[in-house]
N, C-alpha and C. Protein backbone atom coordinates (compact mmCIF):
# COMPACT_ATOMS: atom_id res chain seq x y z
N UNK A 1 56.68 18.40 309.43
CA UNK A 1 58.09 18.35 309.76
C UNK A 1 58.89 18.90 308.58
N UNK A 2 59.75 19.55 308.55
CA UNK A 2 60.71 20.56 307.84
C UNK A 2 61.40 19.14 307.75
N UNK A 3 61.70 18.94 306.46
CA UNK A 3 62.32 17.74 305.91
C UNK A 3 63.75 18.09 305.81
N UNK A 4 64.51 19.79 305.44
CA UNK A 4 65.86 19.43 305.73
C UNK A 4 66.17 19.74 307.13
N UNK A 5 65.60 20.08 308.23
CA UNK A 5 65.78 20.26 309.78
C UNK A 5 65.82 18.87 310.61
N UNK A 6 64.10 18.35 310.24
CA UNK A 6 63.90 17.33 310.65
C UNK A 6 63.04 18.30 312.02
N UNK A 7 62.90 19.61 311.90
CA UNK A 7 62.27 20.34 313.27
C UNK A 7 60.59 20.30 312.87
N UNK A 8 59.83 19.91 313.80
CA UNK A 8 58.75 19.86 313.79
C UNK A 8 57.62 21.18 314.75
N UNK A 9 57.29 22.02 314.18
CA UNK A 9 57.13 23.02 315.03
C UNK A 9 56.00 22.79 315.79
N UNK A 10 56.12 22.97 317.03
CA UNK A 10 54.77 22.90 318.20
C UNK A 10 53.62 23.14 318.02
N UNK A 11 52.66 21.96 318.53
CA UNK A 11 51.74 22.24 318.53
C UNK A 11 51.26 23.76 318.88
N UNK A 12 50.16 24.41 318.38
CA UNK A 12 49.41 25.48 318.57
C UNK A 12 48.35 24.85 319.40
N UNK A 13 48.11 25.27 320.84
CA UNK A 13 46.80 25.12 321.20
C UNK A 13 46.16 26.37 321.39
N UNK A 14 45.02 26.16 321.00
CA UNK A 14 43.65 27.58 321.03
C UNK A 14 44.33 28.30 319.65
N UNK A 15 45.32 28.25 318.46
CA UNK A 15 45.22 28.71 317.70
C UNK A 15 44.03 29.08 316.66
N UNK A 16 44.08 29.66 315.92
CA UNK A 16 43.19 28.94 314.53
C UNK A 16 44.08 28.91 313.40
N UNK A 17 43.22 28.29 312.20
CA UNK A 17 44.33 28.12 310.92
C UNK A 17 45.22 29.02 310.69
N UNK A 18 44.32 30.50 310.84
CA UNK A 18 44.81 31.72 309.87
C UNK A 18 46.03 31.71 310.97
N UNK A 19 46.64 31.66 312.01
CA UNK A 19 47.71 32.31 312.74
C UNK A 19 48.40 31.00 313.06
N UNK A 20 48.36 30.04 312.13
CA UNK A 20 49.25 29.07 312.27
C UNK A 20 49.83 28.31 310.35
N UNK A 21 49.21 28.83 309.78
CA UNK A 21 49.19 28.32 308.45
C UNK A 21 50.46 27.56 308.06
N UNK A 22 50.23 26.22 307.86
CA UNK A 22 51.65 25.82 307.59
C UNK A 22 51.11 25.22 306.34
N UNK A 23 51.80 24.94 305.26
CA UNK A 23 52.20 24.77 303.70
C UNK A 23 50.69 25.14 303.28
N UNK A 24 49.96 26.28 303.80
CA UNK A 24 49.80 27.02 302.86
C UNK A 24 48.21 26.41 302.66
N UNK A 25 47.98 25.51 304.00
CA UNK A 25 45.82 25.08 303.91
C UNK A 25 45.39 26.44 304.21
N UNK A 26 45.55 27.25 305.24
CA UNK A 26 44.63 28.40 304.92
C UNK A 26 44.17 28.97 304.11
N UNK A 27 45.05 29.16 303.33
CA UNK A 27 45.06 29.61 301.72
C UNK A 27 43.39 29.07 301.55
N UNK A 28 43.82 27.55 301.20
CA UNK A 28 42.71 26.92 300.61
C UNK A 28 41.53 27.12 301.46
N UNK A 29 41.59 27.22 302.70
CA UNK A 29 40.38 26.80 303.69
C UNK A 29 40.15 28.53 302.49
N UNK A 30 40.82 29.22 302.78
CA UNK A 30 39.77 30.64 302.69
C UNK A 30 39.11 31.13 301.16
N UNK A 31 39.84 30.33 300.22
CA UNK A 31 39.40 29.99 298.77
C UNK A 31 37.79 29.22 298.78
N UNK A 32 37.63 28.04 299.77
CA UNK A 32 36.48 27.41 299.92
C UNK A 32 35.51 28.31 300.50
N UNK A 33 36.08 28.79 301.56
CA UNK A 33 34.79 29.47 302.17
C UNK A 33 34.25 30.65 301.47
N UNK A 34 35.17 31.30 300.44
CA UNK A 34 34.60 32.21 299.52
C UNK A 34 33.69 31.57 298.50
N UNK A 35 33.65 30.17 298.32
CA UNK A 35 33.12 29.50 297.03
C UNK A 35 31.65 29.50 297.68
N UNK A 36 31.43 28.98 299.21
CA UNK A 36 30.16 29.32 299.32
C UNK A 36 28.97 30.00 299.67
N UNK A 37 27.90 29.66 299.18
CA UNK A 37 26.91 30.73 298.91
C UNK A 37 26.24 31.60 300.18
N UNK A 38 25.66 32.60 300.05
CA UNK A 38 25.22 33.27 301.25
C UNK A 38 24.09 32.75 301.76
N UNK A 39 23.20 31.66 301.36
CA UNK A 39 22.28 30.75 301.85
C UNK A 39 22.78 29.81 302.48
N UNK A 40 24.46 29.34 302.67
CA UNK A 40 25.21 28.50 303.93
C UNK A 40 25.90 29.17 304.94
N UNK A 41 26.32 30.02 304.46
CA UNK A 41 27.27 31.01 305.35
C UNK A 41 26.00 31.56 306.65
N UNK A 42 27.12 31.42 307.77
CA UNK A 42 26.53 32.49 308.84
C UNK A 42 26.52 33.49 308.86
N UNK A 43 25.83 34.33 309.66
CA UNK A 43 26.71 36.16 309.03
C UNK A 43 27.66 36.46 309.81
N UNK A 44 28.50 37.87 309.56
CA UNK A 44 30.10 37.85 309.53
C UNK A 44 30.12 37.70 311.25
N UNK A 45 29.28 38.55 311.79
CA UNK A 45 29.10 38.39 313.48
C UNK A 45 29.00 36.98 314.49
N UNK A 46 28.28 36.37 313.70
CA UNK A 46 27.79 34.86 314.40
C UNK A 46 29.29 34.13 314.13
N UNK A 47 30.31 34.59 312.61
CA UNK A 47 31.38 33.72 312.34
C UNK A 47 31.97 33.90 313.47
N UNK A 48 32.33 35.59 314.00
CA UNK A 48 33.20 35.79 314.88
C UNK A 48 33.26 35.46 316.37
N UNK A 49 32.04 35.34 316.78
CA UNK A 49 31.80 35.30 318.39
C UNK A 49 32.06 33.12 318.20
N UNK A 50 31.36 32.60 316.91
CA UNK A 50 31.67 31.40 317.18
C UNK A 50 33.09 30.97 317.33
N UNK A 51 34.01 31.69 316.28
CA UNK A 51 35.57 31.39 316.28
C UNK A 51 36.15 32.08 317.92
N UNK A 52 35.43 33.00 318.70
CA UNK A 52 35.86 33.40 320.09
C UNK A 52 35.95 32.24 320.76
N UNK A 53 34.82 31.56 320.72
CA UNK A 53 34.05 30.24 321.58
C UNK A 53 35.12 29.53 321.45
N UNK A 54 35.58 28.97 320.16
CA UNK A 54 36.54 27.92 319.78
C UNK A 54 38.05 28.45 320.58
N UNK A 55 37.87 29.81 320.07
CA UNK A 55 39.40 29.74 320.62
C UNK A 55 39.18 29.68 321.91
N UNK A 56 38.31 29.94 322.79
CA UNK A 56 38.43 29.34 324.48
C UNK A 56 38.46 28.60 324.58
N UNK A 57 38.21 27.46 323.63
CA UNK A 57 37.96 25.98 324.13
C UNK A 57 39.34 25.16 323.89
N UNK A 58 39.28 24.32 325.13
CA UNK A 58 40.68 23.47 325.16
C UNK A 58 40.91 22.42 323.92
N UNK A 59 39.76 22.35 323.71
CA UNK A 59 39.93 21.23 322.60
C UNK A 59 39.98 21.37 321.26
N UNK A 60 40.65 22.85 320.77
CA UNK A 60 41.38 23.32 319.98
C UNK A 60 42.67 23.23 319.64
N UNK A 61 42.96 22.90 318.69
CA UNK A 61 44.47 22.45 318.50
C UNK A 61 45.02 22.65 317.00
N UNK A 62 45.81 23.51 317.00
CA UNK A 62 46.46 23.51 315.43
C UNK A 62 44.97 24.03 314.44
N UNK A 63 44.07 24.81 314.63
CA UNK A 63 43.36 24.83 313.99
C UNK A 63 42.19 23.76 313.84
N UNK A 64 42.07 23.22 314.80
CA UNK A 64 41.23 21.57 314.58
C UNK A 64 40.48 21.45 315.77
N UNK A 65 39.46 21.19 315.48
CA UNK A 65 38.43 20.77 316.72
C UNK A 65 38.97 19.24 316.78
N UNK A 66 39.21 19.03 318.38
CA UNK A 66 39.55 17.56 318.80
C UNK A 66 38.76 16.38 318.51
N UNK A 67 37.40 17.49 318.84
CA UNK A 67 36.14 16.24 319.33
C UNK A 67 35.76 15.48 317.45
N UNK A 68 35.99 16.46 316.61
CA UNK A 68 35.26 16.40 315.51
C UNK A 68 36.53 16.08 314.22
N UNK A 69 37.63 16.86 314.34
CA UNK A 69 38.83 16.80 313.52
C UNK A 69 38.29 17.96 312.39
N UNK A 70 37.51 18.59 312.29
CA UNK A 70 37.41 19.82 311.63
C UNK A 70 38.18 20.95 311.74
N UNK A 71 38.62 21.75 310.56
CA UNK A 71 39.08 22.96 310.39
C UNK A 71 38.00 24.13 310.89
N UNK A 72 38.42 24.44 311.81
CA UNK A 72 37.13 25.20 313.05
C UNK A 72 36.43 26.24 312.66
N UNK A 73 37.60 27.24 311.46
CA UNK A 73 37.09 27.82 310.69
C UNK A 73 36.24 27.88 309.50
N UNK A 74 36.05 26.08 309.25
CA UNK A 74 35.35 26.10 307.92
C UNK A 74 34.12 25.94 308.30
N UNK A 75 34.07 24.69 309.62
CA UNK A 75 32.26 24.64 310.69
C UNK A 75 32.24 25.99 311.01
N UNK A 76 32.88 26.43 311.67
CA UNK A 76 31.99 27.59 311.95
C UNK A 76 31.51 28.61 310.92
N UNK A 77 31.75 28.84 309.99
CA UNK A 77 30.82 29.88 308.82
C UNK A 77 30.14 28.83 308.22
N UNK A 78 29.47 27.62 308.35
CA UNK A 78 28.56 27.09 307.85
C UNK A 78 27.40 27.11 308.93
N UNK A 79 25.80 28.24 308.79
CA UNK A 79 25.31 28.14 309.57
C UNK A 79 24.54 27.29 309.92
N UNK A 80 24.11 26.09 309.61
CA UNK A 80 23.53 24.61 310.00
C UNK A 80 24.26 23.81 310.61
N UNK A 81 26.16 24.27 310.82
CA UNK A 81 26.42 23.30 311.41
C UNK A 81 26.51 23.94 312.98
N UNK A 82 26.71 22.92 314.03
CA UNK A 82 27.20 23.41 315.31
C UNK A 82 27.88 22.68 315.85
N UNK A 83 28.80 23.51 317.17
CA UNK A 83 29.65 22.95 318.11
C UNK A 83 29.56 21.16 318.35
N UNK A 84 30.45 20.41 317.80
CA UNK A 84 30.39 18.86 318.14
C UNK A 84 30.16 18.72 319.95
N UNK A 85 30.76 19.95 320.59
CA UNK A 85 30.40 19.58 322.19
C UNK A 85 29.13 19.25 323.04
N UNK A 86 28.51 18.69 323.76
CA UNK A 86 27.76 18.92 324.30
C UNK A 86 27.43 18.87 325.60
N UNK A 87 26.97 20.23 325.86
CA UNK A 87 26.24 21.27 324.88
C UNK A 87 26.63 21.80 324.49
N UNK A 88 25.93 22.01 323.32
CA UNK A 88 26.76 22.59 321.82
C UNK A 88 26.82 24.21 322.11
N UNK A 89 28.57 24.22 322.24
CA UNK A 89 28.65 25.87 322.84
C UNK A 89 28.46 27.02 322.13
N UNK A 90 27.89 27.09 321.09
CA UNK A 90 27.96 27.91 319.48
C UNK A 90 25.88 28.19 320.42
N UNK A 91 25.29 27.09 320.58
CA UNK A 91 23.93 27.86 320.68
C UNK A 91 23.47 28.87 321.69
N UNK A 92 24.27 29.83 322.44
CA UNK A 92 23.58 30.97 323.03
C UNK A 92 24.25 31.90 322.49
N UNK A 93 25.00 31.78 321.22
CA UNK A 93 25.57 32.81 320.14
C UNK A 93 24.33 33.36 319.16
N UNK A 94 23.11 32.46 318.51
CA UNK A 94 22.95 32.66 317.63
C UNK A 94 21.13 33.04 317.90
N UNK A 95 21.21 32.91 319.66
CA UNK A 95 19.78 33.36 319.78
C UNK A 95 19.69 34.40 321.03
């Protein structure tokens, strides 16, 4: 909430961080995900088709998986983790 408005801007649904960034977490989300190593990271393809998945899914919001409360962009370039849904919609991406 904009403290001298008092305006609270709308939810984003099916956004992700990067096209909603408010005070400036993307920033950080994308500082972290550079910090880690290429033995966690997925590769750049698997990031993208997984962040497609997310953004179809309803239970995206403001950058946040519902089911899980994760920054959707930070699970998804970690390749051990997967989709909290089930079935986990990330696995006919990666085989």
């Amino acid at each position: 909430m904009d403290e001298e408005t008092g305006y609270s801007p709308p939810r984003c649904r099916r956004c992700l961080l990067a096209e909603i960034d408010r005070d400036g977490v993307y920033k950080t989300v994308r500082e972290y995900l550079s910090s880690l190593g290429d033995d966690v990271k997925c590769s750049a393809d698997d990031y993208a088709a997984r962040l497609a998945v997310c953004r179809a899914c309803d239970r995206l919001s403001d950058g946040m998986c519902a089911l899980c409360g994760c920054f959707v962009e930070v699970r998804a370039a970690k390749r051990a983790q997967n989709c909290p849904d089930l079935p986990h919609r990330w696995d006919k991406i990666e085989k």
